[in-house]
Protein backbone atom coordinates (compact mmCIF):
# COMPACT_ATOMS: atom_id res chain seq x y z
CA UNK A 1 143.68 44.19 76.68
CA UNK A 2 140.57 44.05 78.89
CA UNK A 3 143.01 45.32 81.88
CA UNK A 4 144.06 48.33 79.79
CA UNK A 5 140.94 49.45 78.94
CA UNK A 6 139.74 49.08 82.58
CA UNK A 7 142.35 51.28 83.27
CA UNK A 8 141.56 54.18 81.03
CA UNK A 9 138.02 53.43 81.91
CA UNK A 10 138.90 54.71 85.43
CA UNK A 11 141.35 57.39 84.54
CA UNK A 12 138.90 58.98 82.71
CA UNK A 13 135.73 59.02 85.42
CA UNK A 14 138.29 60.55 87.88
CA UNK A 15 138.93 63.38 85.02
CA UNK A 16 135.15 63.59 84.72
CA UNK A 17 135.04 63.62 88.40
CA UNK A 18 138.05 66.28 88.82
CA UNK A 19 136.79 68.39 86.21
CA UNK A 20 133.14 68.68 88.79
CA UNK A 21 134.60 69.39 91.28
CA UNK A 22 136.85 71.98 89.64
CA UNK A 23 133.85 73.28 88.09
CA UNK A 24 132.14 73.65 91.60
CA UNK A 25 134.79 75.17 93.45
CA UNK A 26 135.61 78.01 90.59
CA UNK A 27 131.67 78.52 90.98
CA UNK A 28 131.98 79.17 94.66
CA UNK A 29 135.10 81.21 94.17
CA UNK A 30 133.71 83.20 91.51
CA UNK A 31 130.84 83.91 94.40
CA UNK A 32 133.31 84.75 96.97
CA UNK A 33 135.90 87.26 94.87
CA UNK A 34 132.94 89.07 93.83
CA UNK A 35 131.52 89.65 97.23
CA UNK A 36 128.57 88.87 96.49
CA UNK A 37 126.14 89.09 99.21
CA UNK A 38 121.94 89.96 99.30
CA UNK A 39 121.67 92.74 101.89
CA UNK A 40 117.90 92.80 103.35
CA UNK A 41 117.20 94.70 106.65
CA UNK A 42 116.90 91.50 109.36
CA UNK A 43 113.41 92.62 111.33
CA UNK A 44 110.81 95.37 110.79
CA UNK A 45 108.10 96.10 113.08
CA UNK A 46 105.09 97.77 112.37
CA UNK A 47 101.37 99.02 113.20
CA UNK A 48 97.96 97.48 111.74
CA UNK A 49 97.55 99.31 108.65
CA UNK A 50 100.65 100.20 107.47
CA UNK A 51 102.88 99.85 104.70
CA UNK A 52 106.09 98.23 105.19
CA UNK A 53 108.57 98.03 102.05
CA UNK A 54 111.22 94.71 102.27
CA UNK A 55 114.30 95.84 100.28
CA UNK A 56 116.93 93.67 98.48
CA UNK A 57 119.91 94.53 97.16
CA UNK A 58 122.97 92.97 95.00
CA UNK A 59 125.77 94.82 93.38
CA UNK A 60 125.62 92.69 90.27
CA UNK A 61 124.57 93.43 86.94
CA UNK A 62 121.31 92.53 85.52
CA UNK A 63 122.89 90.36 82.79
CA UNK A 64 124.05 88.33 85.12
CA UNK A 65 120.90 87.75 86.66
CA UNK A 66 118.82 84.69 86.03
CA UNK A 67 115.92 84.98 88.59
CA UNK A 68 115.17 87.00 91.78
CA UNK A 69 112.44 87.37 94.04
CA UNK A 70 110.52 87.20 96.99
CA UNK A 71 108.79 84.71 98.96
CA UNK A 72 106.79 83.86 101.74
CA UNK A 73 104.95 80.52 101.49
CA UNK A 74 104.61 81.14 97.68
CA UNK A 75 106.45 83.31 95.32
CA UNK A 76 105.61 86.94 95.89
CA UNK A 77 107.14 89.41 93.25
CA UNK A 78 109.47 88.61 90.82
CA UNK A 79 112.02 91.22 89.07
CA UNK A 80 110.92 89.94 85.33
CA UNK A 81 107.15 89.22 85.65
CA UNK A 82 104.10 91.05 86.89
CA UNK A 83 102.40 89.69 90.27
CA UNK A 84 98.76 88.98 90.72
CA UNK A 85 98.79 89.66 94.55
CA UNK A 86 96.63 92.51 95.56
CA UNK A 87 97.95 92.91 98.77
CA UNK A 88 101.74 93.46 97.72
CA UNK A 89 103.27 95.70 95.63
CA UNK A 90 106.04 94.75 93.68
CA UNK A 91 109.08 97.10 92.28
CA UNK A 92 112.31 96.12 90.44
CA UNK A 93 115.07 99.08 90.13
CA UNK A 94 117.20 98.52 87.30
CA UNK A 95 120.38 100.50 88.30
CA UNK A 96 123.83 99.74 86.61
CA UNK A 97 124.81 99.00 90.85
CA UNK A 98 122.99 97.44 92.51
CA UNK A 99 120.29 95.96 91.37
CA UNK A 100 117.24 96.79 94.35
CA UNK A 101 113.77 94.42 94.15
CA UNK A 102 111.16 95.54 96.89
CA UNK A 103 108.41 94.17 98.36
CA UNK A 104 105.33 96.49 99.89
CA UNK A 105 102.94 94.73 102.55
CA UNK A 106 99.61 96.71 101.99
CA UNK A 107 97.90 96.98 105.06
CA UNK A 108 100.01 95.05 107.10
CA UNK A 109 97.86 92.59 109.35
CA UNK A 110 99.12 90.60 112.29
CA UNK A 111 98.70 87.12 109.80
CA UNK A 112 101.29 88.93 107.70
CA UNK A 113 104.30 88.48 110.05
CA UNK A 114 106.72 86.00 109.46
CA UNK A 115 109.85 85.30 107.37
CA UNK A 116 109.88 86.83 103.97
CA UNK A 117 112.66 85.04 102.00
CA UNK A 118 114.99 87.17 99.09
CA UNK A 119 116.18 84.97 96.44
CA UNK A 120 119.04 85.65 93.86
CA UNK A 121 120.18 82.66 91.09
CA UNK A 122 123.10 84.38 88.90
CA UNK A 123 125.39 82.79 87.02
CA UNK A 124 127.73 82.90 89.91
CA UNK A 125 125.68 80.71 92.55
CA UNK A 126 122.03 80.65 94.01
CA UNK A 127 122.01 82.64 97.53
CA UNK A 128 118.90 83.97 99.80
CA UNK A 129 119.04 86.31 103.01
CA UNK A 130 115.59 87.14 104.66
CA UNK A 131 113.32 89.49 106.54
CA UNK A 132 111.28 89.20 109.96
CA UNK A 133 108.15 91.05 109.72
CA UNK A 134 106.58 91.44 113.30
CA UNK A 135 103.11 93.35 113.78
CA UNK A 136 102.38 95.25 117.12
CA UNK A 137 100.07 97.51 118.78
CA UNK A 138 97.05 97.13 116.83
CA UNK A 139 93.56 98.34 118.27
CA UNK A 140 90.65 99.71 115.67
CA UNK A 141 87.19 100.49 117.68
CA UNK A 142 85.84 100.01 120.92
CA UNK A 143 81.97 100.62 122.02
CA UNK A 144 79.71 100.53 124.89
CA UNK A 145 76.00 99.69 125.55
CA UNK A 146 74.43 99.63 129.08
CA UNK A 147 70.59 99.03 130.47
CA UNK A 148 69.27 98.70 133.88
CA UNK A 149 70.76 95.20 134.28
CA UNK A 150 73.96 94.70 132.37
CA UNK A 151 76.51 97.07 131.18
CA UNK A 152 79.24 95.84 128.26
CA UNK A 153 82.32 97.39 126.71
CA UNK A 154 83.83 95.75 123.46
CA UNK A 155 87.56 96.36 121.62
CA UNK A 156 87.78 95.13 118.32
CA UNK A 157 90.90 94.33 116.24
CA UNK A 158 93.29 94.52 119.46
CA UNK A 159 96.72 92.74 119.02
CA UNK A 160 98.31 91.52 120.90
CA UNK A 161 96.00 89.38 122.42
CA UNK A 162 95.77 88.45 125.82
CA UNK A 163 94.35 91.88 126.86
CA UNK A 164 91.39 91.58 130.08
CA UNK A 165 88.78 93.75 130.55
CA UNK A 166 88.77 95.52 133.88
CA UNK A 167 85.54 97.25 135.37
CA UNK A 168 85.58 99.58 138.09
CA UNK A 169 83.54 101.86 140.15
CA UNK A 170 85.23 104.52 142.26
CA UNK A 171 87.32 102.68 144.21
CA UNK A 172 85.26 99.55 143.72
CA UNK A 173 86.82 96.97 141.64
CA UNK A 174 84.67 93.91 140.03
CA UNK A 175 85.81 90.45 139.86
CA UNK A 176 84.53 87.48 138.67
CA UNK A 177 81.70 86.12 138.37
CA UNK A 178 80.34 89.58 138.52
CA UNK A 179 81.54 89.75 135.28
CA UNK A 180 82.56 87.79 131.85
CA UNK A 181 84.79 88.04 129.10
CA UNK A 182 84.81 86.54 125.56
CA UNK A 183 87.80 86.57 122.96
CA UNK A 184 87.50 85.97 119.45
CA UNK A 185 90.53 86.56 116.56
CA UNK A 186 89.36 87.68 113.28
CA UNK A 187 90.55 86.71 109.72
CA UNK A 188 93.48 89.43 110.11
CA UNK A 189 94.78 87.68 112.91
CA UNK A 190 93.67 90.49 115.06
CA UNK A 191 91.54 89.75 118.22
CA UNK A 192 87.25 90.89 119.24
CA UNK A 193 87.00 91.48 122.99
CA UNK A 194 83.28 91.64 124.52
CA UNK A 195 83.19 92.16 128.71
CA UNK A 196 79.65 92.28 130.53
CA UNK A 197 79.15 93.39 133.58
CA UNK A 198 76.00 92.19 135.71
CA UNK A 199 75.52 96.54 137.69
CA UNK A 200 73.21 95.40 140.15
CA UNK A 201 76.36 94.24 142.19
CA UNK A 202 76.94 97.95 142.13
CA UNK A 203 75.98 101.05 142.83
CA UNK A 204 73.07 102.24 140.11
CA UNK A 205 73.66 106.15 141.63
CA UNK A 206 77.69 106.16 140.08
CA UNK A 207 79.21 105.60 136.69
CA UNK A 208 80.65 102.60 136.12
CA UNK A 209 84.56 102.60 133.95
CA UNK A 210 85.62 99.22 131.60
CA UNK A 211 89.44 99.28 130.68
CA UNK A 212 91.50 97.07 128.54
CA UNK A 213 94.24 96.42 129.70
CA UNK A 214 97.01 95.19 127.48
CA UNK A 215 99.64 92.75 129.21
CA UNK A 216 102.56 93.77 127.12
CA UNK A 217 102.34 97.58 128.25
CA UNK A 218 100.51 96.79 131.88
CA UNK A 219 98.60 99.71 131.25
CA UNK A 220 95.13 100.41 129.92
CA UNK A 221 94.98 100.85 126.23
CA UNK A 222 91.67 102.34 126.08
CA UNK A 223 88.27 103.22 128.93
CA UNK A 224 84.72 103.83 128.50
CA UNK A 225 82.37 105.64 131.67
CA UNK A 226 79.18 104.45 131.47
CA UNK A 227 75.99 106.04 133.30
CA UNK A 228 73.52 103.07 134.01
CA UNK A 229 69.35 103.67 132.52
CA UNK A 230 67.44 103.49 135.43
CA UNK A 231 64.39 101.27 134.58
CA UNK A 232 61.54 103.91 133.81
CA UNK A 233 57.82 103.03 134.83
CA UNK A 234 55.81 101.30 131.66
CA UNK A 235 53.12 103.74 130.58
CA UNK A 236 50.23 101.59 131.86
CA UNK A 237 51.62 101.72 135.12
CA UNK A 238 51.84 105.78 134.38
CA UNK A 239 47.95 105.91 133.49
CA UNK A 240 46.89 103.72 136.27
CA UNK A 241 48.24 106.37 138.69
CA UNK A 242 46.95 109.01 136.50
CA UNK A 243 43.58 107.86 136.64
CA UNK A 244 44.37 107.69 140.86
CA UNK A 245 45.24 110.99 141.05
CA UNK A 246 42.36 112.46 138.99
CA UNK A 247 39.62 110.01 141.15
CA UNK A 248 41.22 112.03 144.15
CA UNK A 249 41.16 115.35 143.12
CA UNK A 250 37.37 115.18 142.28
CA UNK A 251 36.34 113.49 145.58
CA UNK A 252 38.61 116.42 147.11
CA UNK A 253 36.78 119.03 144.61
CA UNK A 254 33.15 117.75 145.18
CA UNK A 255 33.70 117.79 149.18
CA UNK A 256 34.54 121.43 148.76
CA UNK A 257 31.63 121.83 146.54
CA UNK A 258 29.13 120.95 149.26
């Protein structure tokens, strides 16, 4: 007795166990007749300060639908909620075919890039495709200040980084140590360049040019010419010669006098 029920003991785990996995493959072939498939551009590229919009698309009805979004570190839009994010925007279309869920970077920012991950759970399967967001090209100001004994150039919110400063004058081109130059990145992932340039290895007489130079172009992205102040006598000095000048002119004026 004990045998027998053994027996239907096991006969009816390997139904259980027949019916999950028959359950599992009509899942998956559900998923595959239908065609399913997310379809998301793989890369964008784009400039500091843009807006770039992520699409993703299914052809599947909305009833069907049980959550979809997008992601990058963190959930960034969903298709049935609002999102709290200020710098995305967030936009479902509800079309009978496809159903569309994009995803706008505000003011893209080089610490944007990275993988941004479409999600789709239906009652057909759970898939994902993604996006490759890649930042270039990014330069905001630049500036110049100069005095009779150093001159400096800085570019601000340059990407990429590894740009140099190059100073020139005429055909005369500085190296180091006549010169230094100091990199910082910002909270954007953007980088602060500051170059200064010690002119009296120079010529005082001609301008003096500071380039950045990027390495992924090999070209200068941007140049300042700057005229060096000559140091200008302090007015004591000025008064002390004054007073010379007049002493002079009345010893002169009271010899001619007499």
């Amino acid at each position: 007795m004990m045998k027998g029920m053994s027996l239907f003991s096991d006969v009816s785990t390997q139904r259980r166990v027949f019916g999950w996995v028959s359950i599992i493959w009509f899942t998956a072939g559900i998923a595959v007749s239908h065609g399913l498939e997310l379809q998301t551009v793989s890369q964008v590229a784009a400039r500091c300060g843009e807006n770039v919009t992520l699409t993703c698309n299914v052809s599947l009805s909305r009833l069907d639908i049980r959550h979809f979004s997008w992601h990058k570190n963190k959930s960034l839009c969903q298709y049935d909620s609002q999102h709290d994010d200020p710098k995305v925007k967030c936009d479902y279309i509800d079309e009978p075919l496809p159903q569309i869920l994009t995803l706008t970077l505000l003011n893209v920012m080089p610490s944007d890039q990275g993988k941004y991950l479409c999600k789709l759970s239906s009652i057909y399967g759970v898939m994902s495709n993604n996006t490759d967001v890649k930042v270039q090209d990014c330069f905001e100001t630049s500036g110049y200040d100069r005095n009779e004994s150093f001159a400096e150039c800085w570019f601000n919110g340059v990407y990429p980084g590894g740009g140099s400063v190059r100073w020139s004058q005429g055909e005369l081109n500085f190296t180091a140590p006549a010169f230094y130059q100091k990199e910082e990145m910002d909270h954007h992932g953007r980088y602060n360049i500051l170059s200064k340039l010690d002119v009296q290895k120079g010529n005082l007489n001609q301008p003096y040019t500071c380039s950045l130079w990027m390495p992924s172009t090999s070209k200068a992205l941007f140049s300042h010419e700057l005229h060096v102040v000559k140091k200008l006598k302090g007015s004591s000095e000025s008064m002390v010669t004054l007073q010379w000048i007049c002493l002079i002119m009345e010893i002169i004026m009271a010899k001619c006098m007499t």
